[in-house]
Protein backbone atom coordinates (compact mmCIF):
# COMPACT_ATOMS: atom_id res chain seq x y z
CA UNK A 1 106.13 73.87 86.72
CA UNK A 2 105.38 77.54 86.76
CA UNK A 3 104.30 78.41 83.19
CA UNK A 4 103.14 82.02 84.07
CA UNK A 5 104.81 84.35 86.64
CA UNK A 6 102.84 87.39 88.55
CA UNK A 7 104.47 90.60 88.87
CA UNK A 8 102.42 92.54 91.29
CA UNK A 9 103.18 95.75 91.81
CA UNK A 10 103.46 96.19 96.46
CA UNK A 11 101.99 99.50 96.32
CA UNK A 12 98.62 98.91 98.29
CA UNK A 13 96.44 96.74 97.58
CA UNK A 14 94.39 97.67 94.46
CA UNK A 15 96.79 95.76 91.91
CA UNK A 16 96.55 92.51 93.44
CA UNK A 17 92.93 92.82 93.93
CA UNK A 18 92.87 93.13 90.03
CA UNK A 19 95.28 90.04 89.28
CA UNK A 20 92.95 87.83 91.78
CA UNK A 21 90.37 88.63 89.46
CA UNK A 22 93.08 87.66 86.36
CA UNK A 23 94.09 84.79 87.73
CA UNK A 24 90.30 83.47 88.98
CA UNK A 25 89.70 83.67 85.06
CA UNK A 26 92.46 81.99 84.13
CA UNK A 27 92.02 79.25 86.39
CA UNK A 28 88.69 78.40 85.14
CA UNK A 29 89.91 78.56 81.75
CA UNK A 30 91.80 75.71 82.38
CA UNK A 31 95.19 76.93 83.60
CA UNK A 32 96.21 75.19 86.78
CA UNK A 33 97.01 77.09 90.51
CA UNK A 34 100.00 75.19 90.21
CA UNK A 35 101.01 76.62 86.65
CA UNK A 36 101.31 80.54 88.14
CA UNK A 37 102.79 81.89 90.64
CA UNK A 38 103.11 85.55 92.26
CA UNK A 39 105.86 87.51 93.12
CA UNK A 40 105.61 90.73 95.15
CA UNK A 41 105.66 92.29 98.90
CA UNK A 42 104.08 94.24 101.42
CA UNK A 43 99.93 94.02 102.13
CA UNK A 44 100.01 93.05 98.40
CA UNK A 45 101.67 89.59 99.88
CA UNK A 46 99.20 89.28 102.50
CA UNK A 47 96.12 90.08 100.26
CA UNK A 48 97.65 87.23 97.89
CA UNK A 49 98.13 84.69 100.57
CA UNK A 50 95.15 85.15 101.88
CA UNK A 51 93.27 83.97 98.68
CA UNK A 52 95.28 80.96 98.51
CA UNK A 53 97.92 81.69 95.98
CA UNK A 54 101.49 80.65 95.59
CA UNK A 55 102.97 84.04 96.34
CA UNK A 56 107.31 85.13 96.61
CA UNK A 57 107.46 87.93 99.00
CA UNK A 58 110.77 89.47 97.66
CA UNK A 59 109.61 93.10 96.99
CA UNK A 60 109.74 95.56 100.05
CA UNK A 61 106.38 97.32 100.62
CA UNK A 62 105.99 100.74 98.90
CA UNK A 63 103.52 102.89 99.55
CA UNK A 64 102.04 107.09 99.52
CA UNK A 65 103.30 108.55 102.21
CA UNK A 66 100.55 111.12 102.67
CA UNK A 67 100.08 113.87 105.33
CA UNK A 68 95.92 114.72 106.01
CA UNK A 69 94.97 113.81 102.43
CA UNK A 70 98.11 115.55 101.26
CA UNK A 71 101.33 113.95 98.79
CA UNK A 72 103.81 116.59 100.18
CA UNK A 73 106.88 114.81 99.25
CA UNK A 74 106.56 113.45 95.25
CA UNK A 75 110.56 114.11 94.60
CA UNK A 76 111.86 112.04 97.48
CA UNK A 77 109.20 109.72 96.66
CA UNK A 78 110.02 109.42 93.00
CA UNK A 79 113.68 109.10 93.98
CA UNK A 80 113.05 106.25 95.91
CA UNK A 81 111.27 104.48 93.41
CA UNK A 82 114.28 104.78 91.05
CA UNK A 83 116.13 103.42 93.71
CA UNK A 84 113.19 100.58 94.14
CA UNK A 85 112.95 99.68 90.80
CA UNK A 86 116.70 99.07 90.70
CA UNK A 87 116.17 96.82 93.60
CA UNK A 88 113.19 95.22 91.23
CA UNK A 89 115.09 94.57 88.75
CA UNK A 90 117.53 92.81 90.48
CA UNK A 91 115.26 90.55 92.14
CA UNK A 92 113.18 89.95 89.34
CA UNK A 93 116.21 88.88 87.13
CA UNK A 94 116.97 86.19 89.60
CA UNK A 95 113.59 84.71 89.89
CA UNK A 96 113.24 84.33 86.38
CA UNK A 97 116.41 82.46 86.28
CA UNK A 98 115.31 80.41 88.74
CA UNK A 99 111.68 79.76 87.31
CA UNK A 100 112.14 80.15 84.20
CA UNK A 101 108.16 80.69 83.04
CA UNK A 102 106.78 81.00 79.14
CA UNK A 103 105.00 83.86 80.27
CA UNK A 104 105.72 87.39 82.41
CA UNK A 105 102.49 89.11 83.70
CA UNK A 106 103.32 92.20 85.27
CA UNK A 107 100.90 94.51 86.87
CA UNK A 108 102.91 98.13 86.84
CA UNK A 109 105.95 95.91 88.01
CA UNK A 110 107.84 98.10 85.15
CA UNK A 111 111.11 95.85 86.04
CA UNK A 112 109.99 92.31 85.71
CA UNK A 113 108.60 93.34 82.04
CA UNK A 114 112.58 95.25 81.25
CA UNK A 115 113.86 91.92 82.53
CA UNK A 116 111.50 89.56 80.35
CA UNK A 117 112.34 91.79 77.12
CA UNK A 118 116.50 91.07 78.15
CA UNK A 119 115.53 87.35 78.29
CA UNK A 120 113.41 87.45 75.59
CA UNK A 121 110.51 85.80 77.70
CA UNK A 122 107.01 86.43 76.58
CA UNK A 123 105.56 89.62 78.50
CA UNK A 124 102.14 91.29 79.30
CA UNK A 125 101.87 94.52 81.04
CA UNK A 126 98.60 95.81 83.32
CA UNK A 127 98.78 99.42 83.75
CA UNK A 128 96.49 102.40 83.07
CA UNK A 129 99.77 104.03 84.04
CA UNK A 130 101.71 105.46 80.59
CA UNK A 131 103.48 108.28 82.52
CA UNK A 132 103.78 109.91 86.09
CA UNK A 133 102.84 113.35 86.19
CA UNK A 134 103.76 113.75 89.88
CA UNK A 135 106.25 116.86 89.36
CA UNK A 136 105.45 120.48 88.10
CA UNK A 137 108.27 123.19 87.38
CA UNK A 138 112.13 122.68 87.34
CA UNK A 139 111.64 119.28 89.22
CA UNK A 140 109.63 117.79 86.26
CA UNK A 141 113.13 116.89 85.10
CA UNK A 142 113.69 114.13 87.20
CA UNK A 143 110.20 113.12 85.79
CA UNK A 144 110.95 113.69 82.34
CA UNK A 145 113.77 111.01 82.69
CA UNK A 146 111.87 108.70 84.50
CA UNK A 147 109.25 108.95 81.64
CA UNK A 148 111.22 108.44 78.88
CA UNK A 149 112.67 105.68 80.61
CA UNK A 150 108.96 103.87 80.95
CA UNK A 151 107.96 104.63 77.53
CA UNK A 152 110.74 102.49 76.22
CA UNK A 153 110.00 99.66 78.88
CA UNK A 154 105.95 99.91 78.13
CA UNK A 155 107.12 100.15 73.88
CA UNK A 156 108.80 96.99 74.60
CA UNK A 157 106.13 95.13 76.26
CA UNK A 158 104.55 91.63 73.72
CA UNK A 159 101.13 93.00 75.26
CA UNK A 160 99.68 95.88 77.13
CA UNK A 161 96.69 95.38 78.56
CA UNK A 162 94.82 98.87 80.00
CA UNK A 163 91.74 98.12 82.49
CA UNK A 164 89.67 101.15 80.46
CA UNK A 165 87.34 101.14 77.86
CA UNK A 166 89.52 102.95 74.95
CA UNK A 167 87.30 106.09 74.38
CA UNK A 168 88.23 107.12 78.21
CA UNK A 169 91.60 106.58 78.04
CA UNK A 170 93.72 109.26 76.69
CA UNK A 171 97.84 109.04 75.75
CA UNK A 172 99.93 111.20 73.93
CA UNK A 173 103.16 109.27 73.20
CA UNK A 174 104.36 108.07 69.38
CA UNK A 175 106.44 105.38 70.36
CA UNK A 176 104.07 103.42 71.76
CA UNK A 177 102.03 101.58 69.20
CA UNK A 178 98.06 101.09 69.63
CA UNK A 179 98.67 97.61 68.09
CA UNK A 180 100.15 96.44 71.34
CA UNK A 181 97.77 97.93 74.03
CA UNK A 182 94.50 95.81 74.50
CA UNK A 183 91.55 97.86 76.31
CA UNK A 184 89.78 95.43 78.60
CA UNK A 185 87.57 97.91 80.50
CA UNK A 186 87.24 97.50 84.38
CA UNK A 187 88.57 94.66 85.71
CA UNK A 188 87.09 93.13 89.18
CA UNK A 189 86.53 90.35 91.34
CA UNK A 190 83.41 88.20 90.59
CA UNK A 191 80.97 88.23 93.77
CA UNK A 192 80.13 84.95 95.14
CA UNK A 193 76.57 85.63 95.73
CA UNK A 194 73.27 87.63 95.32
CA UNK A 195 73.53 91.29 97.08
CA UNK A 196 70.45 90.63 99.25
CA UNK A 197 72.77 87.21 100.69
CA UNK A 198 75.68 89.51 101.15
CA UNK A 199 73.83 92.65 102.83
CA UNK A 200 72.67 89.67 105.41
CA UNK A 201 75.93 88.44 105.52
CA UNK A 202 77.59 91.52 106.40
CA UNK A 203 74.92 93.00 108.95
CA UNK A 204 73.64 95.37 106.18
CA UNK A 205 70.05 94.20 105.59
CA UNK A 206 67.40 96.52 106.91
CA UNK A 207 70.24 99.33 107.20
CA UNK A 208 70.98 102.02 104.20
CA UNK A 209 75.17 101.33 104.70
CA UNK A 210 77.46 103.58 103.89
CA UNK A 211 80.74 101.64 103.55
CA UNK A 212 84.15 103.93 103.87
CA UNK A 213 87.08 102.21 102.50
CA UNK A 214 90.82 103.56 102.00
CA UNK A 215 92.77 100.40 100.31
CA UNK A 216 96.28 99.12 101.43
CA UNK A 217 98.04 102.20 102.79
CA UNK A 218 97.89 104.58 105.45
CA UNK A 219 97.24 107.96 103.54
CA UNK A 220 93.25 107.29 104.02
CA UNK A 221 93.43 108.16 107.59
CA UNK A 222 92.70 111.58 106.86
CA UNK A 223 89.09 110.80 104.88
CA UNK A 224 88.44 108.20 107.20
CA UNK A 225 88.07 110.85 110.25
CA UNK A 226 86.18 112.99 107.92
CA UNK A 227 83.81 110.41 106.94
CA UNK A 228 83.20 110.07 110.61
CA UNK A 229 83.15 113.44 111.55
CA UNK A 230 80.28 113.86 108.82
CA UNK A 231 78.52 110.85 109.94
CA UNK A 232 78.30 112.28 113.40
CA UNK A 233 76.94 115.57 112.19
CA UNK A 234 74.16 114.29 110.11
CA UNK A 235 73.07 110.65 111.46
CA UNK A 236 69.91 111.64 113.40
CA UNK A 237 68.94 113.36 110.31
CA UNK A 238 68.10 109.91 108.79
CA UNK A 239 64.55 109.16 108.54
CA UNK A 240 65.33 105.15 108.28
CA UNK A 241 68.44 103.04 110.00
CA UNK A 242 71.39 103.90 108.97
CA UNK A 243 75.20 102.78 109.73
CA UNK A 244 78.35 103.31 108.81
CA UNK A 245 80.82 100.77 107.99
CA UNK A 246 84.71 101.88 107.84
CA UNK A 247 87.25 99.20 106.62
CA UNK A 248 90.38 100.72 107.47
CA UNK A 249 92.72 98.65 105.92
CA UNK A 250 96.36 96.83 106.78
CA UNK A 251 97.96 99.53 107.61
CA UNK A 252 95.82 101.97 109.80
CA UNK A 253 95.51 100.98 113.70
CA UNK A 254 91.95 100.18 114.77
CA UNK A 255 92.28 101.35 117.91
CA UNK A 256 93.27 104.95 116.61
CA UNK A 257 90.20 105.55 115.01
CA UNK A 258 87.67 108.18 116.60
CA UNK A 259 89.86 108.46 119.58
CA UNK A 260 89.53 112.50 119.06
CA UNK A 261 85.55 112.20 119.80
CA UNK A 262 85.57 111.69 123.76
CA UNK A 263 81.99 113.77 124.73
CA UNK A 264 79.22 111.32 125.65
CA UNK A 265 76.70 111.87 122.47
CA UNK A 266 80.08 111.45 120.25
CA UNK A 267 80.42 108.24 122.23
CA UNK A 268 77.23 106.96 121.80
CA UNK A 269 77.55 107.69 117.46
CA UNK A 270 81.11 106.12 117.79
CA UNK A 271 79.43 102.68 119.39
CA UNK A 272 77.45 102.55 116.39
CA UNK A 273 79.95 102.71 113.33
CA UNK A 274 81.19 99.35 113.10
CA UNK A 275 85.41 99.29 112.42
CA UNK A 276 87.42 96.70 110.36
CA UNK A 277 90.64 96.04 109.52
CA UNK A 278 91.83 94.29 106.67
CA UNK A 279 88.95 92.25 104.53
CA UNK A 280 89.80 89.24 102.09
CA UNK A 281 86.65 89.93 100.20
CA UNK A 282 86.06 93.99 100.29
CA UNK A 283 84.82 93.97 96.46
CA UNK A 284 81.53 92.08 98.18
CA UNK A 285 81.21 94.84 100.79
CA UNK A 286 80.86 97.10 97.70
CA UNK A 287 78.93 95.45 96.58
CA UNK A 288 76.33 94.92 99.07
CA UNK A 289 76.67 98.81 100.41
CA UNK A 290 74.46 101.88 99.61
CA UNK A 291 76.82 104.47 99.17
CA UNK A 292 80.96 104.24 99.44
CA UNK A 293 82.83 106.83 100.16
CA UNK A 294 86.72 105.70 99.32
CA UNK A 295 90.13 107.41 97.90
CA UNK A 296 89.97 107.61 93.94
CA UNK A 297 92.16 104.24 93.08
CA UNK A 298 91.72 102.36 90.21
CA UNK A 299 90.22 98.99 91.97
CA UNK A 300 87.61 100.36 94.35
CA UNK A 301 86.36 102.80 91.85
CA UNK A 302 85.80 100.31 89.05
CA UNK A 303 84.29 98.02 91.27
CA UNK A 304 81.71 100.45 92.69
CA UNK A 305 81.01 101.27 88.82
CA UNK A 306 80.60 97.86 87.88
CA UNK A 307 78.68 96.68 90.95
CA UNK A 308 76.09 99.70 90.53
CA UNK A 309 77.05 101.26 93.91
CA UNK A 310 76.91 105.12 94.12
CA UNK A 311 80.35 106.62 95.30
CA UNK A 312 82.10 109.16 96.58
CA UNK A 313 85.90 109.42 95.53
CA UNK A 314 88.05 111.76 97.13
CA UNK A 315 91.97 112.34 95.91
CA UNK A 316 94.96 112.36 97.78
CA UNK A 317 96.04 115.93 96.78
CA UNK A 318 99.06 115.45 94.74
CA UNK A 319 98.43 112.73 93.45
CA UNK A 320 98.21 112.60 89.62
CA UNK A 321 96.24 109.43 89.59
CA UNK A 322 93.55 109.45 92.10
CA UNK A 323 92.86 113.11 90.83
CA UNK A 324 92.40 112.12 87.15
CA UNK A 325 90.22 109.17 88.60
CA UNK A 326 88.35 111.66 90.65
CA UNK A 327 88.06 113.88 87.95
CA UNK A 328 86.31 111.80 85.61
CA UNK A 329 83.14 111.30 88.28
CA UNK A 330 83.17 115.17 88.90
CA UNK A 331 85.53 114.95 92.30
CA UNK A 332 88.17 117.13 94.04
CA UNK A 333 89.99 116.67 96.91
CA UNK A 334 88.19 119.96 98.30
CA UNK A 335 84.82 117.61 98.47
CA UNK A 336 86.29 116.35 101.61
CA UNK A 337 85.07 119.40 103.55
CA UNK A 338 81.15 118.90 102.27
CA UNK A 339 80.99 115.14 102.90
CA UNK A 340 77.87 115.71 104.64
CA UNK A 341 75.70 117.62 101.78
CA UNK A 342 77.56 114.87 99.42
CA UNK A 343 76.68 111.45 101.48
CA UNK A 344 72.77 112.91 101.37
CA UNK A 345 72.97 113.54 97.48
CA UNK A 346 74.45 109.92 96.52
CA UNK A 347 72.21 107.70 99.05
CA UNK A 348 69.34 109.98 97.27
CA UNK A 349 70.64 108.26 93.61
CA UNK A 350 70.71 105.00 94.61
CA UNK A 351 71.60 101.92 93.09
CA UNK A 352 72.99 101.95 88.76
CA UNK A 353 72.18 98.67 86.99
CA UNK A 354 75.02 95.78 87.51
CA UNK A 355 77.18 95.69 84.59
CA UNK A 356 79.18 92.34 83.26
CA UNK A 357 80.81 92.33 86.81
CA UNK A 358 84.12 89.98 85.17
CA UNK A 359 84.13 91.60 81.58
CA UNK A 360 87.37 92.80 81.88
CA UNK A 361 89.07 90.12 83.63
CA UNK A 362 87.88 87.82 81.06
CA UNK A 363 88.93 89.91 78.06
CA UNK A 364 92.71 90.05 80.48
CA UNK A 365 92.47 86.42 80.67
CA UNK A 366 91.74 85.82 76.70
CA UNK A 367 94.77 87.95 75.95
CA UNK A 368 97.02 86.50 78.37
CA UNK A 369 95.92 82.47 77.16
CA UNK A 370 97.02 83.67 73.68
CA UNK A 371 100.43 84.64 74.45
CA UNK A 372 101.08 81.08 75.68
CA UNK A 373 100.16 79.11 72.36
């Protein structure tokens, strides 16, 4: 019997990198796998599967479609996910029929949580997300009813729970009450061993590592070729080994990567930045790197804080989230183009103290094991 059903949101990969760390708490709290399930789509699916979890792929993937580092098209986008969340809702409403669970966890699945409320389900909602600020000028309309829209949904919600610590976290609406929104502060993965094991795991021991990492979608491509370009422009500059590490994700092709740098010395730098794909386990890479250099989500930028690893966060231009994110560290989306002075400053830092590296997930998990007694 499925007492508590997932709703992870398909957009990339960062929200079901936070639930793994949910549900990992949860589990050794005493809930059982077999008591939760996930429902959701896209690399989300994948990531999910991967970790062993009972996981419905019935959402379509969703992603930012962005063009060199750059969200060009917000009003189509929001327009789809009007349409999309429709298409949630439907969906959503028939597998709670079907499972009928004591519990709803949804993680910025705004539909599964408007379905719970109609059903009168328990519900708890993961977001940092209380409005989209994607639109400026005339077009903000469309916004502006798509806002007051989630305000009602997130007012409605038994629980929120916001993966902040309260003093960073700023809102300005009235109708939803602070009585209902639980501040957890980051939530992450736990790491399954010391960093010295994991830098010799990885290849990383004896090498300062700078790790480049662009989550679940394709919009990275553009700081990805940067990163590389900088790399190549500074690496005999290094007076011990260095390497680079990129991890480019589901959705980028491998082979695509560097295939602009053809001269022979480019060649020779190229042989020497090792390439990944997709990696079950990327909050250990953080972990066990010198410097990362990554878009400004939510996940990878909490787990670099909380795993003491200097980083560089770069926004998608456009987009209202990554830039607050970015903002709060001191980042633009212009620090793209001085990568290179950047990448010498933060290896020069070096490592923060490890904080409580499941803090938040545990607090998540407390909050979550109250609603169902």
């Amino acid at each position: 019997m499925v007492r508590i059903l997932f709703f992870t949101s398909p957009i990339g990969l960062g929200h079901a990198s936070r639930d793994i760390a949910v549900v990992d708490e949860l589990v050794s709290k005493g809930i059982d796998m077999d008591e939760i399930a996930f429902v959701t789509g896209g690399v989300a699916y994948k990531h999910l599967r991967a970790h062993g979890y009972n996981v419905v792929e019935a959402y379509r993937g969703k992603s930012i479609d962005a063009s060199n580092g750059i969200f060009s098209n917000r009003l189509l986008w929001l327009l789809d996910y009007i349409s999309f969340y429709r298409e949630c809702k439907e969906i959503a409403s028939s597998l709670i029929d079907e499972y009928r669970p004591e519990l709803i966890v949804s993680d910025e699945d705004f539909a599964s949580i408007a379905v719970a409320k109609m059903r009168g389900i328990k519900n708890v909602l993961i977001t940092d997300v209380l409005e989209s600020r994607f639109l400026h000028g005339p077009l903000s309309l469309v916004e502006r009813f798509l806002n007051r829209h989630l305000r009602d949904i997130i007012a409605g919600a038994d629980m929120v729970i916001v993966p902040m610590y309260k003093d960073e976290h700023k809102h300005t609406y009235t109708n939803v009450s602070n009585t209902i929104i639980t501040y957890v502060g980051p939530i992450v993965r736990r790491v399954s061993k010391d960093r010295d094991e994991l830098r010799r795991l990885f290849g990383f021991h004896g090498y300062k590592t700078i790790l480049v990492s662009v989550g679940g979608t394709s919009s990275g491509t553009f700081l990805i070729e940067k990163a590389i370009d900088s790399y190549m422009r500074i690496v005999d500059r290094f007076n011990i080994p260095t390497k680079m590490v990129i991890v480019c994700g589901p959705a980028i092709d491998i082979s695509r990567i560097g295939s602009n740098h053809v001269n022979n010395n480019d060649r020779r730098i190229m042989h020497s930045i090792e390439l990944h794909g997709y990696v079950k386990n990327m909050h250990e890479m953080i972990y066990a790197a010198d410097l990362l250099i990554s878009l400004a989500g939510r996940s990878s930028m909490d787990e670099a804080r909380v795993y003491g690893t200097p980083a560089i966060l770069i926004p998608i231009n456009g987009h209202f989230e990554q830039e607050d994110n970015a903002r709060s560290y001191g980042f633009f989306h212009s620090d793209v183009e001085r990568l290179e002075d950047l990448i010498f400053e933060y290896l020069a830092y070096g490592r923060r103290e490890v904080r409580d590296n499941n803090g938040g997930a545990v607090k998540a998990a407390d909050t979550i094991i109250k609603l169902l007694t």
